[in-house]
C-alpha atoms as a PDB file:
ATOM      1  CA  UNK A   1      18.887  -8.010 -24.732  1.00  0.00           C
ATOM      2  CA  UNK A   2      22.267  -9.661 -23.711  1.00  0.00           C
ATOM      3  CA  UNK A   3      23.859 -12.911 -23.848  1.00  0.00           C
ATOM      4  CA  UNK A   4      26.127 -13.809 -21.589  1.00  0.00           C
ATOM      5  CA  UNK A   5      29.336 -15.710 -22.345  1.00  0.00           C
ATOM      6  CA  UNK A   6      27.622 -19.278 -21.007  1.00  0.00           C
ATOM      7  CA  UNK A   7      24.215 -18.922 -21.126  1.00  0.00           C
ATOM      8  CA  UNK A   8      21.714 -16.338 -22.848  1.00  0.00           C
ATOM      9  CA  UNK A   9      20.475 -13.346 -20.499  1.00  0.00           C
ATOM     10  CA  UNK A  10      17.612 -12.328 -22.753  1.00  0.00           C
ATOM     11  CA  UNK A  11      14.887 -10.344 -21.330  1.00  0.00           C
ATOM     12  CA  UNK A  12      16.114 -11.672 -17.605  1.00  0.00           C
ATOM     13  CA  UNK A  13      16.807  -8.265 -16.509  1.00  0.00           C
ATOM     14  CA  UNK A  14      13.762  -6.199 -17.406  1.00  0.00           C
ATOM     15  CA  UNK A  15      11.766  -8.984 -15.705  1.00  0.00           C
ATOM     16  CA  UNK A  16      13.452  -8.587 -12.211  1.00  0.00           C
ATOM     17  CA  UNK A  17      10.912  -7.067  -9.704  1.00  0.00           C
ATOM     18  CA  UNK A  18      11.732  -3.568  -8.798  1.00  0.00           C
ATOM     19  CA  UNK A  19      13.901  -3.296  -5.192  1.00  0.00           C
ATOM     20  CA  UNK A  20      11.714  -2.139  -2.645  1.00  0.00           C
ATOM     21  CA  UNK A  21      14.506   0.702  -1.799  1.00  0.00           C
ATOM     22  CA  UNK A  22      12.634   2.384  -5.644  1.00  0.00           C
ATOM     23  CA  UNK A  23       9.390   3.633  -3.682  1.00  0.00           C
ATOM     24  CA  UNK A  24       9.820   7.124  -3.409  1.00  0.00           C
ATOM     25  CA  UNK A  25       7.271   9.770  -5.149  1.00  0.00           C
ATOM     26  CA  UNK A  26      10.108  10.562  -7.679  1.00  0.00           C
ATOM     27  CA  UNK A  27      10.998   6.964  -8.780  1.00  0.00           C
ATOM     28  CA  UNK A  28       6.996   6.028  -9.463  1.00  0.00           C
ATOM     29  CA  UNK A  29       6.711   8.994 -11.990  1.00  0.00           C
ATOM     30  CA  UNK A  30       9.672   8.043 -13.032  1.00  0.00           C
ATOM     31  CA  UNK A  31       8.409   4.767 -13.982  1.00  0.00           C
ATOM     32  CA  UNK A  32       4.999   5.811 -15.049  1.00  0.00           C
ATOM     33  CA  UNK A  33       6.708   8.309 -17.832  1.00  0.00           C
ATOM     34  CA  UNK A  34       8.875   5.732 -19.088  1.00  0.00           C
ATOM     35  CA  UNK A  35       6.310   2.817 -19.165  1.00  0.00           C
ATOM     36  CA  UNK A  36       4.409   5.510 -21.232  1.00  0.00           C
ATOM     37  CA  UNK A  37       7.028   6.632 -23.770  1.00  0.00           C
ATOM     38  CA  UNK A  38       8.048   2.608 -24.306  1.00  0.00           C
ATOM     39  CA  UNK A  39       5.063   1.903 -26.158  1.00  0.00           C
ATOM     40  CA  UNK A  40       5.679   5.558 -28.566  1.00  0.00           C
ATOM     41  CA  UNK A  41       9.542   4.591 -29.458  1.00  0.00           C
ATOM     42  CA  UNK A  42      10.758   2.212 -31.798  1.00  0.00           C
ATOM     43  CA  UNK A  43      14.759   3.108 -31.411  1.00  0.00           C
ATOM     44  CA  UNK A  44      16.465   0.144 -29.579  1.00  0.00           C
ATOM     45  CA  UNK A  45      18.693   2.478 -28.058  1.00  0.00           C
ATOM     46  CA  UNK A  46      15.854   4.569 -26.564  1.00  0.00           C
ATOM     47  CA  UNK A  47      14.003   1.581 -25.912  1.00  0.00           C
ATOM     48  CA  UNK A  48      16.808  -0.130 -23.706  1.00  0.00           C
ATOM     49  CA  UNK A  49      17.321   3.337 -21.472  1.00  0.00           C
ATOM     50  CA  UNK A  50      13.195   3.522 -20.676  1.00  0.00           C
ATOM     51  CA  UNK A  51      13.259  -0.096 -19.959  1.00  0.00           C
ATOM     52  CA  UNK A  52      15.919   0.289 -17.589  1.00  0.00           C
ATOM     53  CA  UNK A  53      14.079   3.612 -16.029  1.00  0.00           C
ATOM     54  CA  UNK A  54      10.933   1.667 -15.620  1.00  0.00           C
ATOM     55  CA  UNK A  55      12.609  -0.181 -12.586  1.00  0.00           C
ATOM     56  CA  UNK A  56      13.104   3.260 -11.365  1.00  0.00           C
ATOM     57  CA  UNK A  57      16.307   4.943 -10.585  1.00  0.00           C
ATOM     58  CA  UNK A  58      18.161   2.933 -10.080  1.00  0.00           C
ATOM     59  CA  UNK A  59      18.000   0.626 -13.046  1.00  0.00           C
ATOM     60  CA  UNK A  60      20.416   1.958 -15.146  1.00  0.00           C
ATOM     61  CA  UNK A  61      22.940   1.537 -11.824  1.00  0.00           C
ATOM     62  CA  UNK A  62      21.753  -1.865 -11.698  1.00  0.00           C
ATOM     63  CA  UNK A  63      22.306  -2.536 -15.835  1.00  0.00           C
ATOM     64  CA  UNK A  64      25.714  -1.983 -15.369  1.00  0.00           C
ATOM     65  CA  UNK A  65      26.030  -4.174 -12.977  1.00  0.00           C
ATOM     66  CA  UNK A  66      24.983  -6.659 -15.348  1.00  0.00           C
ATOM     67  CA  UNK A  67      27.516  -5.049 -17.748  1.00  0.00           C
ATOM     68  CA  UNK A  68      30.323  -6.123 -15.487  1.00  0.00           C
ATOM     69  CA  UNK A  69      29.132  -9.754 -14.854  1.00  0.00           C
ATOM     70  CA  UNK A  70      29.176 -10.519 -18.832  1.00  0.00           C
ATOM     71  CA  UNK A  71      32.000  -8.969 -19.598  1.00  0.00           C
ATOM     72  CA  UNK A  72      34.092 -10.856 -16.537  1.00  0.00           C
ATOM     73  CA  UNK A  73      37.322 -11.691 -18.687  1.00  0.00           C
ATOM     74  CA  UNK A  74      38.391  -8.349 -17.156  1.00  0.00           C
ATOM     75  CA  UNK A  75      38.543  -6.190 -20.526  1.00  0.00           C
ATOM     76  CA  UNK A  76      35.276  -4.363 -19.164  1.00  0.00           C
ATOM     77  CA  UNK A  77      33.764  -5.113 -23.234  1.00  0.00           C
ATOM     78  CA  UNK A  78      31.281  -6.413 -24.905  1.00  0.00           C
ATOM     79  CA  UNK A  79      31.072  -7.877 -28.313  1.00  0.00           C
ATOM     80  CA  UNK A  80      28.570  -8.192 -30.904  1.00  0.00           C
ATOM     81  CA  UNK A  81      27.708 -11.819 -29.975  1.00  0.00           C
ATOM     82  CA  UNK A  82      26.495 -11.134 -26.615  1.00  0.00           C
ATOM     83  CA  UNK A  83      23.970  -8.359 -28.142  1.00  0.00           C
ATOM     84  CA  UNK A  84      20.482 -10.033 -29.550  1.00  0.00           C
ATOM     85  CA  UNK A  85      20.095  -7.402 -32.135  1.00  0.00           C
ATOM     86  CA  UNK A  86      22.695  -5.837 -34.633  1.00  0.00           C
ATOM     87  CA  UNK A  87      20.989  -2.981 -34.406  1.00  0.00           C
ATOM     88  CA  UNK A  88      21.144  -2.200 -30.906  1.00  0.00           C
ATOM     89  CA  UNK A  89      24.843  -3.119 -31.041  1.00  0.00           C
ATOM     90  CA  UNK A  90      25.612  -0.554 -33.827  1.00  0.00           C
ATOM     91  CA  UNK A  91      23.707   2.233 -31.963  1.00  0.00           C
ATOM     92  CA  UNK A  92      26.681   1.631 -28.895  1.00  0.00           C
ATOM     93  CA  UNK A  93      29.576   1.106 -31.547  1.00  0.00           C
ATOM     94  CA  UNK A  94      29.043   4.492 -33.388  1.00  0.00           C
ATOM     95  CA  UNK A  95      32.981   3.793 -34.360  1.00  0.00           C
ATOM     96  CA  UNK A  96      32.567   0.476 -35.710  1.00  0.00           C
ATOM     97  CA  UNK A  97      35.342  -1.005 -33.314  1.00  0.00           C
ATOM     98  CA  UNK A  98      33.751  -4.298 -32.983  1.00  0.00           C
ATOM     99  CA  UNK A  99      33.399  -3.993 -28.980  1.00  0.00           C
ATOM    100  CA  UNK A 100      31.664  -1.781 -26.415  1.00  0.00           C
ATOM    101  CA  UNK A 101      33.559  -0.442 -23.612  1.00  0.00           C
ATOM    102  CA  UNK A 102      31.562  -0.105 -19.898  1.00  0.00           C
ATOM    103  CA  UNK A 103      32.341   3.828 -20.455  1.00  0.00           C
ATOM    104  CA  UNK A 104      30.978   4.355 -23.919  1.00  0.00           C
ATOM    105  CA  UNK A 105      27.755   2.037 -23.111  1.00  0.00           C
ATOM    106  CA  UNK A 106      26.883   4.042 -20.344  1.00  0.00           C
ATOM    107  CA  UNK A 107      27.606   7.296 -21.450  1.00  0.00           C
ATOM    108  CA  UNK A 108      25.459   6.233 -24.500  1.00  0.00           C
ATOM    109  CA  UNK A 109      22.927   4.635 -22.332  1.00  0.00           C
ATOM    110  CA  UNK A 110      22.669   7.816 -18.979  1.00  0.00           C
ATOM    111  CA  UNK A 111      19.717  10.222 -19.681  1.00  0.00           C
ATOM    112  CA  UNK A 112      20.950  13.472 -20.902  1.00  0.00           C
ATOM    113  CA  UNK A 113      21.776  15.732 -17.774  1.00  0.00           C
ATOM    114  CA  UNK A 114      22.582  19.633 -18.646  1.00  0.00           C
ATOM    115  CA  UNK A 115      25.542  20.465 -17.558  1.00  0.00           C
ATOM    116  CA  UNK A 116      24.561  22.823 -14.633  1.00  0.00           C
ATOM    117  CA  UNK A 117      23.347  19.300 -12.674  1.00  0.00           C
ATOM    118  CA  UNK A 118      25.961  17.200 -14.047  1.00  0.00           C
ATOM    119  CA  UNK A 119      28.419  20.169 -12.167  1.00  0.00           C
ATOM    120  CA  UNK A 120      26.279  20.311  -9.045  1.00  0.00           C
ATOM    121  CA  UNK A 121      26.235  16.307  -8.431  1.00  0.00           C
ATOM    122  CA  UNK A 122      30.403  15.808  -9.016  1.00  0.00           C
ATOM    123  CA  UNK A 123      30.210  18.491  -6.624  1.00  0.00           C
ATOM    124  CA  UNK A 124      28.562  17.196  -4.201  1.00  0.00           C
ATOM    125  CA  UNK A 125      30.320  13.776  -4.940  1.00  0.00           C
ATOM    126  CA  UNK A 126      34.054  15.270  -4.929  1.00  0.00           C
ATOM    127  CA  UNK A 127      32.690  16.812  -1.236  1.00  0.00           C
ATOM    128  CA  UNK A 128      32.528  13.642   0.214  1.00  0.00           C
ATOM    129  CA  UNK A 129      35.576  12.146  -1.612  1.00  0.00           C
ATOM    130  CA  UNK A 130      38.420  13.161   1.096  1.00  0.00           C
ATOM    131  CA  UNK A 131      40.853  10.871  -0.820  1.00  0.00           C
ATOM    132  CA  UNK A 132      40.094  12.009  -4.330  1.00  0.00           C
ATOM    133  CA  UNK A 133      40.292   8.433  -5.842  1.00  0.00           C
ATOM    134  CA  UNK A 134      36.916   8.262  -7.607  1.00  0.00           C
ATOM    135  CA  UNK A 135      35.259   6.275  -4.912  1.00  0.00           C
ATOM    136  CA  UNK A 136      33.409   6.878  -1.729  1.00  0.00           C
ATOM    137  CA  UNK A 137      32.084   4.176   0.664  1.00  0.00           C
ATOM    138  CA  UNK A 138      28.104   3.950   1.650  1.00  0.00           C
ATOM    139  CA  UNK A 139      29.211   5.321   5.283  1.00  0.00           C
ATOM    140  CA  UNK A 140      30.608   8.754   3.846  1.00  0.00           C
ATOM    141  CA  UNK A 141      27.147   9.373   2.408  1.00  0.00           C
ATOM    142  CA  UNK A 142      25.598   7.895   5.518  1.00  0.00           C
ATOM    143  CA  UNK A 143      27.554  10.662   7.176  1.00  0.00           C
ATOM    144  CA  UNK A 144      26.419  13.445   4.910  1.00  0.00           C
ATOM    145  CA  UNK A 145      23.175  12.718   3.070  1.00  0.00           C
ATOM    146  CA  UNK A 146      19.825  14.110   5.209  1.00  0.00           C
ATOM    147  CA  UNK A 147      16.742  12.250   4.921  1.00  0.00           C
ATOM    148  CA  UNK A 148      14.902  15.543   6.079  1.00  0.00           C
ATOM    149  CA  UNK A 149      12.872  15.917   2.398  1.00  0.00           C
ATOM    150  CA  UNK A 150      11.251  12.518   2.664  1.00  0.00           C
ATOM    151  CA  UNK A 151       7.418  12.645   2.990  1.00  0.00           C
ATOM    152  CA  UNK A 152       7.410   9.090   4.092  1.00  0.00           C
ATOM    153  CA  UNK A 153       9.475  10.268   7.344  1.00  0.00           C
ATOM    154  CA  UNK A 154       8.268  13.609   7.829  1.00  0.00           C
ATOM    155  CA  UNK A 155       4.700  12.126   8.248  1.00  0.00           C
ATOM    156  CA  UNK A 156       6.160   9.739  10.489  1.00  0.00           C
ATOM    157  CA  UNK A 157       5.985   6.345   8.551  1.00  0.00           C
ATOM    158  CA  UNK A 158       9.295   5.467   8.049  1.00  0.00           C
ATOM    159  CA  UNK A 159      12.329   6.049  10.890  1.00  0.00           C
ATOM    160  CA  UNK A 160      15.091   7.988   9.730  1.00  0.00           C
ATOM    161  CA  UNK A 161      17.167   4.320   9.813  1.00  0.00           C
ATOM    162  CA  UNK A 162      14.715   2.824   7.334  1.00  0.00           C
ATOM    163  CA  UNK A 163      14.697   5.943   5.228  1.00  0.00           C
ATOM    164  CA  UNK A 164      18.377   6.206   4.733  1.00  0.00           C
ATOM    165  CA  UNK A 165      19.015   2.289   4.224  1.00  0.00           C
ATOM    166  CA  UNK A 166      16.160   2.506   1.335  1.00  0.00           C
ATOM    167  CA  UNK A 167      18.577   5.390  -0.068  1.00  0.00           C
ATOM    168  CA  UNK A 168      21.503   3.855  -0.284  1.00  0.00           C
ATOM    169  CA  UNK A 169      20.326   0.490  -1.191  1.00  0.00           C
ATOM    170  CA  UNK A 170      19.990   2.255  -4.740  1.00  0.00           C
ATOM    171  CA  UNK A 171      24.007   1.717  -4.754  1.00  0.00           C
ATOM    172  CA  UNK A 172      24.184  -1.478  -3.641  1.00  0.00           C
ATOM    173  CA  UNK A 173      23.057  -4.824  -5.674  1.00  0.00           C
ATOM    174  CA  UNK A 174      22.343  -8.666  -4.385  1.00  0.00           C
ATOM    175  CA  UNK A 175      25.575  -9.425  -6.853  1.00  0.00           C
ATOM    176  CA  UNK A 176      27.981  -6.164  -5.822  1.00  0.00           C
ATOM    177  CA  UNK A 177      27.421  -5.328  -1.986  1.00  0.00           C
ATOM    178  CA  UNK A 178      30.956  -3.632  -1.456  1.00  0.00           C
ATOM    179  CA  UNK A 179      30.214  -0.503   0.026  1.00  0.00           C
ATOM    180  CA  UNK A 180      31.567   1.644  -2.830  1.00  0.00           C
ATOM    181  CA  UNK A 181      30.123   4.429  -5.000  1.00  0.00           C
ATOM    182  CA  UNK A 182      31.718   5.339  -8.425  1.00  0.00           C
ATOM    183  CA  UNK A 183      31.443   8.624  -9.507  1.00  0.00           C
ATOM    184  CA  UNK A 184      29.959   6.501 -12.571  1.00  0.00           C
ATOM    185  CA  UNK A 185      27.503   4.923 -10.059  1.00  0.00           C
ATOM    186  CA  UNK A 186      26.643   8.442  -8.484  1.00  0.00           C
ATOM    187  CA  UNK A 187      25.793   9.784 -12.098  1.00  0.00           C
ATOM    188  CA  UNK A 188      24.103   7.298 -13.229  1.00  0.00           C
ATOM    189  CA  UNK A 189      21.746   7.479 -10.389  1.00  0.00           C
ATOM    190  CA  UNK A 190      21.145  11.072 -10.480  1.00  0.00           C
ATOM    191  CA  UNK A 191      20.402  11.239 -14.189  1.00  0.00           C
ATOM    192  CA  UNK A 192      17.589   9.142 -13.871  1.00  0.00           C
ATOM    193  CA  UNK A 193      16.581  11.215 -10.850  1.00  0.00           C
ATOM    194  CA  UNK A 194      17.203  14.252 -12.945  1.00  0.00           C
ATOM    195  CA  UNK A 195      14.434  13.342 -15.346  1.00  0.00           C
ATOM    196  CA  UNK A 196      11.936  14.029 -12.826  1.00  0.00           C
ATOM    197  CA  UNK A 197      12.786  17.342 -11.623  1.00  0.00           C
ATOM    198  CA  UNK A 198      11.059  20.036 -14.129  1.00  0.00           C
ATOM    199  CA  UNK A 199      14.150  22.676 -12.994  1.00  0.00           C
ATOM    200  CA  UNK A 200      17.489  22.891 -13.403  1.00  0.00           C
ATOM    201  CA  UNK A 201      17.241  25.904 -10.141  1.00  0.00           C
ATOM    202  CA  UNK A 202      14.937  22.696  -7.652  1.00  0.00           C
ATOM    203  CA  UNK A 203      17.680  20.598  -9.550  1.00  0.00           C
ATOM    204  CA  UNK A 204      20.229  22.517  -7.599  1.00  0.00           C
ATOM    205  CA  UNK A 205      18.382  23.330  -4.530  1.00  0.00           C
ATOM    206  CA  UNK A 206      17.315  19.660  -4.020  1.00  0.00           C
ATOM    207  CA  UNK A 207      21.205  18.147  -4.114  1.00  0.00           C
ATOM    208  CA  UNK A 208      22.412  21.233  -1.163  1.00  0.00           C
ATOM    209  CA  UNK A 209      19.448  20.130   1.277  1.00  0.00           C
ATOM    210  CA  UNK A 210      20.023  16.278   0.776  1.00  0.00           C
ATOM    211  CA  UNK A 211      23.994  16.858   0.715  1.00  0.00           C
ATOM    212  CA  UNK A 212      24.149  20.061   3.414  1.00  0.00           C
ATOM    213  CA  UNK A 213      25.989  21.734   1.079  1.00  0.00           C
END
């Protein structure tokens, strides 16, 4: 898929196993659609977003991570050389500029979100960003997200601890444990999540009972 600037990534991300913090209900039909539609697309660009959904939800979130490692000389790019097809390249370069910024790859890469969600999430995102930088820490959705709407913990399985540290390990990699969310990071998530959910109304609904809006 990638090469890195020293050594070749290849297929090394697609084969990492799935976090345990992707077990909910959602993220396994999440996974099971886009295992299914793999084998029925032959676009690269297509092909690279389901591969990344069938680690679950968070696997775009954790692509860009990768994203960031290759492209550590700070210009947040990629070239063509670090791509192993042309054509997969050229489907992220739609202007022919040679390089790939972080923005336009994901952008390119996010499953489609209607607008109505993509409003309701910076909403709920811009609620819990007092400062209005961009960026809110693990501990201000600690503070606001409710792990009332998990089956595992309404049967009594998990604790509410365990629930909510599964949650918001989503945000946080082995490589990038800061304690930050992007608004990028919070999208990213949530489009994936969005794929699931049949409704743009349960859409809604879902994102006031988790974020007490």
């Amino acid at each position: 898929m990638f090469h890195g600037p020293d050594k070749p990534l290849h297929k090394s991300y697609i084969a990492m196993q799935r976090p345990q913090s992707s077990s909910s209900r959602v993220d396994d039909e999440l996974m099971q659609k886009s295992y299914s539609a793999l084998h029925n697309t032959t676009d690269p660009l297509e092909r690279l977003r389901l591969m990344c959904l069938t680690r679950g939800s968070d696997g775009i979130l954790a692509l860009a991570r990768v994203f960031r490692r290759l492209a550590r000389d700070g210009s947040n790019k990629l070239n063509k050389e670090q791509f192993d097809t042309e054509a997969l390249f050229n489907s992220f370069d739609a202007d022919n500029t040679g390089c790939i910024s972080l923005d336009k790859f994901l952008d390119r890469l996010r499953p489609p979100m209607p607008e109505s969600r993509r409003d309701i999430v910076a909403q709920v995102f811009k609620n819990m960003d007092k400062s209005g930088h961009g960026v809110i820490t693990i501990d201000d959705i600690r503070k606001v997200y409710s792990v009332n709407c998990s089956p595992r913990y309404k049967s009594g399985e998990d604790t509410e601890d365990y629930t909510m540290n599964k949650f918001l390990a989503n945000f946080e990699g082995d490589d990038s444990v800061d304690g930050t969310v992007t608004l990028e990071e919070f999208m990213n998530y949530y489009s994936a999540i969005s794929l699931s959910i049949d409704t743009d109304c349960y859409f809604d609904l879902m994102m006031r009972q988790a974020y007490k809006l």
